[in-house]
Structure formats: C-alpha cells, structure tokens
PDB file of N, CA and C in Angstrom:
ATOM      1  N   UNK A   1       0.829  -1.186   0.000  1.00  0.00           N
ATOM      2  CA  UNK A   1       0.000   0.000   0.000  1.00  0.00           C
ATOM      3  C   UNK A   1       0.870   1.245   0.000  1.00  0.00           C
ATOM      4  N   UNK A   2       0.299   2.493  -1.133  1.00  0.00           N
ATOM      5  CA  UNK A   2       1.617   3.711  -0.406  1.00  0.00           C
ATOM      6  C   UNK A   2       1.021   4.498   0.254  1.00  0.00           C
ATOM      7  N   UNK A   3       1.929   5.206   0.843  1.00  0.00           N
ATOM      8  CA  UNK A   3       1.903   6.194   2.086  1.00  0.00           C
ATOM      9  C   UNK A   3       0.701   6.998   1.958  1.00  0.00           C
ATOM     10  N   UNK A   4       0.191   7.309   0.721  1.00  0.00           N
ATOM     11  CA  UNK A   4      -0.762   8.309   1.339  1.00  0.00           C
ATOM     12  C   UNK A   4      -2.228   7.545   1.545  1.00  0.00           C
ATOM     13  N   UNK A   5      -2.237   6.161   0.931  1.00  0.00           N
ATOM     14  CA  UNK A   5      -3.543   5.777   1.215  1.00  0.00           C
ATOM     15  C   UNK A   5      -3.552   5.024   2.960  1.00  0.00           C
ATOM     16  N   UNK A   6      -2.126   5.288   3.174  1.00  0.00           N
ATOM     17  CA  UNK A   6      -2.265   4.486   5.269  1.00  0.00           C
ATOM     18  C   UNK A   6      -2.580   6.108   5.518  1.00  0.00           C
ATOM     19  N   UNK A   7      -2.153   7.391   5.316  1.00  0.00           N
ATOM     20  CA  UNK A   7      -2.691   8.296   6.040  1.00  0.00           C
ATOM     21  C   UNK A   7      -3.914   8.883   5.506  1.00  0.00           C
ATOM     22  N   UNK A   8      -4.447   8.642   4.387  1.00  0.00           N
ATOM     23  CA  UNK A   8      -6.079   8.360   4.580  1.00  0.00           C
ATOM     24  C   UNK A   8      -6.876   7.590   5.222  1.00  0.00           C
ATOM     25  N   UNK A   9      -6.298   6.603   5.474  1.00  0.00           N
ATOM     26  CA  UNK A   9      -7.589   5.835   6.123  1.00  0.00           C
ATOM     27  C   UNK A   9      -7.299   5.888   7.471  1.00  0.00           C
ATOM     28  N   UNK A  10      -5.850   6.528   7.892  1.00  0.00           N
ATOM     29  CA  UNK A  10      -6.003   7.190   9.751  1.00  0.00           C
ATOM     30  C   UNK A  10      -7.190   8.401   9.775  1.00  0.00           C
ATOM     31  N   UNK A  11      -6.708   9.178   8.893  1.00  0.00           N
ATOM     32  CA  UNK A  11      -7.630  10.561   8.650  1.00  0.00           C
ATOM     33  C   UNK A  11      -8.812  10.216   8.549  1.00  0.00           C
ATOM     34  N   UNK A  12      -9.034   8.956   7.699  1.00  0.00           N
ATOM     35  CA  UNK A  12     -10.584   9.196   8.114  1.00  0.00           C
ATOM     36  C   UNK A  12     -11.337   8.411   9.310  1.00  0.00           C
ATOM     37  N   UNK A  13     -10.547   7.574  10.197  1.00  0.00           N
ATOM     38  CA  UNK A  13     -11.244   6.984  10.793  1.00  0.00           C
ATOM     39  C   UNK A  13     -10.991   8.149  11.800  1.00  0.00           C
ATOM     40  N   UNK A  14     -10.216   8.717  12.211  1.00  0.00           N
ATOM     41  CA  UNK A  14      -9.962  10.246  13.201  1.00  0.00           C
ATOM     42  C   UNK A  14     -11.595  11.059  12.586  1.00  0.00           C
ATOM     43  N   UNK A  15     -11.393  11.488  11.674  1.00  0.00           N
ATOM     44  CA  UNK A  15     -12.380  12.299  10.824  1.00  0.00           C
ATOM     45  C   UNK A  15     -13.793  12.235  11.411  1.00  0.00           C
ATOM     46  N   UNK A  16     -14.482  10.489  10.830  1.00  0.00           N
ATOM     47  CA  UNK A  16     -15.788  10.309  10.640  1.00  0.00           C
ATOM     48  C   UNK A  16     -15.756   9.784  12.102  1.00  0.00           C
ATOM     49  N   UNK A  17     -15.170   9.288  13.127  1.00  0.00           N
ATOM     50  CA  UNK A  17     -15.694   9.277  14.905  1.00  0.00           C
ATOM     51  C   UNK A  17     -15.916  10.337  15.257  1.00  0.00           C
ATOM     52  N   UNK A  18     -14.897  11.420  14.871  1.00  0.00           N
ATOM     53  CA  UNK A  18     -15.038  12.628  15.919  1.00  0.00           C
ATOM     54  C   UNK A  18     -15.789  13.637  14.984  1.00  0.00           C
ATOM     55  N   UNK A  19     -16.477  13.458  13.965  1.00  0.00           N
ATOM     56  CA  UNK A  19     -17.313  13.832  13.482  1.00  0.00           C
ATOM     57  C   UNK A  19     -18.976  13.031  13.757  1.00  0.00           C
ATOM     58  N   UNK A  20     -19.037  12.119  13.835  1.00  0.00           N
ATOM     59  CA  UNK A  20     -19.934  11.423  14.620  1.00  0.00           C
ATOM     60  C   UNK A  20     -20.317  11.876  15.768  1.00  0.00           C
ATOM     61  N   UNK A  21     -19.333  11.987  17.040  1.00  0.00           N
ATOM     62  CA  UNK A  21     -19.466  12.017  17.986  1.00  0.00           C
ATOM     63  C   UNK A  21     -20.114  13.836  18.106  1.00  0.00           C
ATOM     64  N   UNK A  22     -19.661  14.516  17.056  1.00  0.00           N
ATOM     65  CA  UNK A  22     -20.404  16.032  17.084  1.00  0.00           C
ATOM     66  C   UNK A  22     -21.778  15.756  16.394  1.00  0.00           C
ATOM     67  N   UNK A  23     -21.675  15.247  15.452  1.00  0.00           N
ATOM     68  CA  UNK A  23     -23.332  14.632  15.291  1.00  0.00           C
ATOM     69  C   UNK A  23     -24.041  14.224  16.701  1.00  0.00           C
ATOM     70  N   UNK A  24     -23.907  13.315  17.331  1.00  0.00           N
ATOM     71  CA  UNK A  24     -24.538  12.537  18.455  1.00  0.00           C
ATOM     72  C   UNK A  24     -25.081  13.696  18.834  1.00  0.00           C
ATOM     73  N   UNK A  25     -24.092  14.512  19.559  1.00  0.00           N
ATOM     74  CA  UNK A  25     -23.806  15.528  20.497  1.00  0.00           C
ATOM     75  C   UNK A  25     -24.846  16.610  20.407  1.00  0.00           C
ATOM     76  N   UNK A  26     -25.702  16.883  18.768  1.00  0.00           N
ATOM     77  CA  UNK A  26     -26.317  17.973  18.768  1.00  0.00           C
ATOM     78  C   UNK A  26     -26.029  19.139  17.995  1.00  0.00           C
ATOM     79  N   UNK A  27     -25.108  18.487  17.133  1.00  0.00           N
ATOM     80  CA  UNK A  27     -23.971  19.810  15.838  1.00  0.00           C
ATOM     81  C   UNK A  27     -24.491  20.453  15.092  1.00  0.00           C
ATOM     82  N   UNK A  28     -24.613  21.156  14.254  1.00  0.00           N
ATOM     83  CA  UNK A  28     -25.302  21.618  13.198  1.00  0.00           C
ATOM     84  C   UNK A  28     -25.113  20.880  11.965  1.00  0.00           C
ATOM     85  N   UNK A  29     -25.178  21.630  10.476  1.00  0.00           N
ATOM     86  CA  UNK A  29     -24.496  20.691   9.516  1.00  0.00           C
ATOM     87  C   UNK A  29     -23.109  20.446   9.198  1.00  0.00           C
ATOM     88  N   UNK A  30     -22.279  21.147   9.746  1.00  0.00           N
ATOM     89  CA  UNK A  30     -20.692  21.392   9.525  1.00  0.00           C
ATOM     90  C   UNK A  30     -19.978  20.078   9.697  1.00  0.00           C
ATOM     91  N   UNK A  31     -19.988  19.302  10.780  1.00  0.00           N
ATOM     92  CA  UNK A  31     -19.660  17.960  10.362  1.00  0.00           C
ATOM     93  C   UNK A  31     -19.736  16.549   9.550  1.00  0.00           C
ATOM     94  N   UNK A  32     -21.590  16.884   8.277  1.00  0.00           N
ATOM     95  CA  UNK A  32     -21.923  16.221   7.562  1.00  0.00           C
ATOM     96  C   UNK A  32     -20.958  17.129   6.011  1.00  0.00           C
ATOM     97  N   UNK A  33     -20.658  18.416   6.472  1.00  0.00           N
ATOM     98  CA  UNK A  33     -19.946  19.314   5.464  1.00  0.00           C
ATOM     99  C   UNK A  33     -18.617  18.869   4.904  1.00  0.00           C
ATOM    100  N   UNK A  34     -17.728  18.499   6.453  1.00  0.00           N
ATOM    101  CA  UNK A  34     -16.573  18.305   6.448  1.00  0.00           C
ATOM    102  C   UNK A  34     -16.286  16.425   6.187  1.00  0.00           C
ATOM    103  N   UNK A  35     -17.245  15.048   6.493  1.00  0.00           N
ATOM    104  CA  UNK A  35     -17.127  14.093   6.318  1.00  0.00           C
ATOM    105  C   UNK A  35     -17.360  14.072   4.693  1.00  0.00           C
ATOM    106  N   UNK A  36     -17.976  14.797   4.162  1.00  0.00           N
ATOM    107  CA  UNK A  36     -17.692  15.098   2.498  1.00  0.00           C
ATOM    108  C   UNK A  36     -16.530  15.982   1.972  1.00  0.00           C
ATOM    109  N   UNK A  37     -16.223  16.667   2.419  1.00  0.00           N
ATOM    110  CA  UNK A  37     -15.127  17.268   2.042  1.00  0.00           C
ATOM    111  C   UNK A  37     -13.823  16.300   2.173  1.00  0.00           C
ATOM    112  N   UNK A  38     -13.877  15.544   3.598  1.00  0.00           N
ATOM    113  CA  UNK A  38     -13.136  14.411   3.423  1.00  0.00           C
ATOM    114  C   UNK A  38     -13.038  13.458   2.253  1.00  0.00           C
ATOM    115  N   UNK A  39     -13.924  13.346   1.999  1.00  0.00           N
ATOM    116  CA  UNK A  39     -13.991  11.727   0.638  1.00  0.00           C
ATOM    117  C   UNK A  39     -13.848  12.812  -0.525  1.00  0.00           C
ATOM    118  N   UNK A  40     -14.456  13.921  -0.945  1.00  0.00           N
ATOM    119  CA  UNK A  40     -13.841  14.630  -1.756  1.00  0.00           C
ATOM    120  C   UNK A  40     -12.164  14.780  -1.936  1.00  0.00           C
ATOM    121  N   UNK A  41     -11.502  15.316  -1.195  1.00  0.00           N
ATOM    122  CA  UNK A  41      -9.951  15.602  -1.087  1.00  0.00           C
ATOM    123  C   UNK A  41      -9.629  14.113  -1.479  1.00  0.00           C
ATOM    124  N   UNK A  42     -10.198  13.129  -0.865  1.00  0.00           N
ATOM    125  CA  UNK A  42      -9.595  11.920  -0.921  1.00  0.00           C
ATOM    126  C   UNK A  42      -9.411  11.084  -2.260  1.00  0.00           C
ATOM    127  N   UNK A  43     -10.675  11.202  -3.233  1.00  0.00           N
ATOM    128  CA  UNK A  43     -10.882  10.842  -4.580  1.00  0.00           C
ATOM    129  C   UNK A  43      -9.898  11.880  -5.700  1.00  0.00           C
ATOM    130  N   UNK A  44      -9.802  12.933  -5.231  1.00  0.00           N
ATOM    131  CA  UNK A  44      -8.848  13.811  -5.957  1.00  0.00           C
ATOM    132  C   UNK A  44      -7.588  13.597  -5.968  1.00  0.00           C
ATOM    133  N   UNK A  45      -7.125  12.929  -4.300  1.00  0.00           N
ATOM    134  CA  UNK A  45      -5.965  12.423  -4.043  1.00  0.00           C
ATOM    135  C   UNK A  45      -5.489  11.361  -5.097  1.00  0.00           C
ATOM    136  N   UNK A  46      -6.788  10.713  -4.966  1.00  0.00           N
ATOM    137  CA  UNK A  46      -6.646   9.087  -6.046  1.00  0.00           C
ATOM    138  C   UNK A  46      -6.203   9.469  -7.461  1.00  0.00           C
ATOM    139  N   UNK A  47      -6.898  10.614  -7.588  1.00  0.00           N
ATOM    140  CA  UNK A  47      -6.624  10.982  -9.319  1.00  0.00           C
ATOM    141  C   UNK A  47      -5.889  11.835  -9.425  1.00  0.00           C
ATOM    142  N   UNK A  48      -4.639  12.419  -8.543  1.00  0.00           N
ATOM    143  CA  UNK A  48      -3.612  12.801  -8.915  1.00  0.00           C
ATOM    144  C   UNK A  48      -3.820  14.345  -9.320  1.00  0.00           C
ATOM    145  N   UNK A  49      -5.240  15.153  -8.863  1.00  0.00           N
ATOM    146  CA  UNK A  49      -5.788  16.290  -9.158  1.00  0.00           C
ATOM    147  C   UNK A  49      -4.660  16.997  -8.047  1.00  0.00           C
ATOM    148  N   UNK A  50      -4.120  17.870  -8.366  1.00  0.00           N
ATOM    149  CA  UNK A  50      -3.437  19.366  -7.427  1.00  0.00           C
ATOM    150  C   UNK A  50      -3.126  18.329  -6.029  1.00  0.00           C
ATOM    151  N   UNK A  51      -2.636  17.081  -6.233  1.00  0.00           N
ATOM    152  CA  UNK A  51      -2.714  16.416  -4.719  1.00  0.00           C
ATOM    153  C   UNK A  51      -1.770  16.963  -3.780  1.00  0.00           C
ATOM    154  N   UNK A  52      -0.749  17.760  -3.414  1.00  0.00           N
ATOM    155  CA  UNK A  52      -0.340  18.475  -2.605  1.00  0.00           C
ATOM    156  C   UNK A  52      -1.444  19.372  -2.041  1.00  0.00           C
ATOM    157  N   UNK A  53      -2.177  19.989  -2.481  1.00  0.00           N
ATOM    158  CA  UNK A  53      -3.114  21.020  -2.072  1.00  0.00           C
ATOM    159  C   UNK A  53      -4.504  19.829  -1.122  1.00  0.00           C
ATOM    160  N   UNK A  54      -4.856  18.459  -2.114  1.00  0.00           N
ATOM    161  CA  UNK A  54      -5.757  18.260  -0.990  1.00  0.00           C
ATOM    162  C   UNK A  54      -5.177  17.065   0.189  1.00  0.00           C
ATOM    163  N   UNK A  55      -3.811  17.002   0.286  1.00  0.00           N
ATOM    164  CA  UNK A  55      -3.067  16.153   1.108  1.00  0.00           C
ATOM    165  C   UNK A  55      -3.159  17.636   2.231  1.00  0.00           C
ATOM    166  N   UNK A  56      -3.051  19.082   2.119  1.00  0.00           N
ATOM    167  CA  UNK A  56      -2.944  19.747   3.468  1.00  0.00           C
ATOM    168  C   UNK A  56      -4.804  20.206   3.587  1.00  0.00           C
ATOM    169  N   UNK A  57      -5.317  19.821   2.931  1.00  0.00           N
ATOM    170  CA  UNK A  57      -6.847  20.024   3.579  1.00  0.00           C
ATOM    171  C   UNK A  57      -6.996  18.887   3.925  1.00  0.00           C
ATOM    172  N   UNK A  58      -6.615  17.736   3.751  1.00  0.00           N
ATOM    173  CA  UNK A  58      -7.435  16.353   4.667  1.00  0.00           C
ATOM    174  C   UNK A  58      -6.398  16.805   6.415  1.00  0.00           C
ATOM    175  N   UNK A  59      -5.167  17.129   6.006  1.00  0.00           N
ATOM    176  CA  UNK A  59      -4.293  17.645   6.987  1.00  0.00           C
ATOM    177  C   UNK A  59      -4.725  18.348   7.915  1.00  0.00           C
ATOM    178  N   UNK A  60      -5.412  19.423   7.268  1.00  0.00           N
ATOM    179  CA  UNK A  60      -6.730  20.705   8.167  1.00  0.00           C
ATOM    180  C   UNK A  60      -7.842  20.082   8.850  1.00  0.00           C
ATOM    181  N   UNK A  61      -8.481  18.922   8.128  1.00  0.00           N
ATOM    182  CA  UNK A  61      -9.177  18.195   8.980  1.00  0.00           C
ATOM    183  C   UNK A  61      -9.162  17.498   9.914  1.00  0.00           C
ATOM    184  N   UNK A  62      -7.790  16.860   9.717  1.00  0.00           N
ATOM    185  CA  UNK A  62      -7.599  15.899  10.673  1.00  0.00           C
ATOM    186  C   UNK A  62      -7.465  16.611  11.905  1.00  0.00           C
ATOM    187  N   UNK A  63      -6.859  17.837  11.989  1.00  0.00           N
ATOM    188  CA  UNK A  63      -6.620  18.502  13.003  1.00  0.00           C
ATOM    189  C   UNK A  63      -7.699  19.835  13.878  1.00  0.00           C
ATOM    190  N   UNK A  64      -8.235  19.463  12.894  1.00  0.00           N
ATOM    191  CA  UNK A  64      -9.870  20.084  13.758  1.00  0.00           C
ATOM    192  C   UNK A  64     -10.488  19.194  13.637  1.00  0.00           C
ATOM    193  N   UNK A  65     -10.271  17.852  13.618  1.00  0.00           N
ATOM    194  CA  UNK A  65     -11.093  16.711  14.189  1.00  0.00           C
ATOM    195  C   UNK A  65     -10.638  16.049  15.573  1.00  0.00           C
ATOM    196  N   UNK A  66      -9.260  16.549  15.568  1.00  0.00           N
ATOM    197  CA  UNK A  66      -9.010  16.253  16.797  1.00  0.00           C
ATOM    198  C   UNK A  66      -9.168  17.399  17.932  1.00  0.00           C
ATOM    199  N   UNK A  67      -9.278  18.300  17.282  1.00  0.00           N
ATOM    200  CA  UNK A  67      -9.297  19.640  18.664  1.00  0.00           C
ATOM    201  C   UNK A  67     -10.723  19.309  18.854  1.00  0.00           C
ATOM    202  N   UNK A  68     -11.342  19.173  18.076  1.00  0.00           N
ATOM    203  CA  UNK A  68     -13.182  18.788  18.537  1.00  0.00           C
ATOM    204  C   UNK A  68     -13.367  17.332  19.422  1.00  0.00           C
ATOM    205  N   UNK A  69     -11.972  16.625  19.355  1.00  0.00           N
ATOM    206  CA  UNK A  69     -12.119  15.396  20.006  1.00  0.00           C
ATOM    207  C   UNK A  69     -11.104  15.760  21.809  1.00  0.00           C
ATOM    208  N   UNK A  70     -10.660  17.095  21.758  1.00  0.00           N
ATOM    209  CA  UNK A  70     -10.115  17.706  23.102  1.00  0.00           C
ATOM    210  C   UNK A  70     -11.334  17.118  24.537  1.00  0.00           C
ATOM    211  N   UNK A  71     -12.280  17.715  24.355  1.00  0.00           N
ATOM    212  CA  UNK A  71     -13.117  17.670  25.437  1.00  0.00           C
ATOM    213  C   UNK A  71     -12.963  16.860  25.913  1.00  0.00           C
ATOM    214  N   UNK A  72     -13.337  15.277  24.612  1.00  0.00           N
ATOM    215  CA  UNK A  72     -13.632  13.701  25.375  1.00  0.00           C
ATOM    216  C   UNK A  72     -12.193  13.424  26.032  1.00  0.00           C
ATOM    217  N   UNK A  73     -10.919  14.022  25.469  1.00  0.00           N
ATOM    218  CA  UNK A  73     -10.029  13.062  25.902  1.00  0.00           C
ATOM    219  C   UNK A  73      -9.439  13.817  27.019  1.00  0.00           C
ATOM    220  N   UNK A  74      -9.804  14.831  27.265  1.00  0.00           N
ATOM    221  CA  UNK A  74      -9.748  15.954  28.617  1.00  0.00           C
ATOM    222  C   UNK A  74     -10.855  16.005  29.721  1.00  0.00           C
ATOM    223  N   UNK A  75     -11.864  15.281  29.911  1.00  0.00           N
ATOM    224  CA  UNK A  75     -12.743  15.579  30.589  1.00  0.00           C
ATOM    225  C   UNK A  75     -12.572  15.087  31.883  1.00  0.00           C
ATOM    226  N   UNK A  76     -13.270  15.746  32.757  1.00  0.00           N
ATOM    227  CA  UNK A  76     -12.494  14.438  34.150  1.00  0.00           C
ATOM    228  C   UNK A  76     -13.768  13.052  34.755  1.00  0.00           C
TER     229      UNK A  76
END
C-alpha cells in the first residue's frame, strides 16, 4: 500500500468518529460538510488532481477533528 492511502484511512477513521461524535452531540451541519469534504480531497488524491493542495486540507481536517475530540479526551 503507499503512504498516502495508510494516512487516509487514519484521517478518516480520526475524521468520521469525531465527526460522529459532534453529530450525536447535537452539531449543526458542519460535520456532515466536512465528512464530504473528506472523501472529496480523498478521490482527488486518487486521481492525482493538485494532490499536494488536498493532502494539506485532509491535513486541516484531521486537526480540527481532533481539537473537537479535546473535550472527550480531557474531561475528568
């Protein structure tokens, strides 16, 4: 497998839990926004479209999927 399809499928399993878990929670639409924007970047990735550009937006996601996943792993 190469490298960028093992850090897609971390990204998205990071992605679509802690996008879930803002669903559960009561979210608006922004996390059904961003679990598409995910598989978007990702199919572009596949086809070799501007893939530097959507390798640092799945990048952007991953990392406001985890600051949205702060609370659970901070809570007491």
């Amino acid at each position: 497998m190469k490298k960028i399809h093992i850090f897609n499928i971390m990204a998205g399993i990071i992605i679509i839990v802690s996008m879930s878990l803002a669903i559960a929670g009561g979210s608006n639409k922004i996390p059904y926004f961003l679990i598409i924007l995910f598989f978007i970047s990702y199919f572009m990735q596949v086809r070799n479209i501007v893939k530097s550009v959507w390798i640092m937006v799945t990048g952007l996601l991953v990392v406001w999927s985890l600051g949205s996943l702060l609370p659970y792993l901070f809570a007491p």
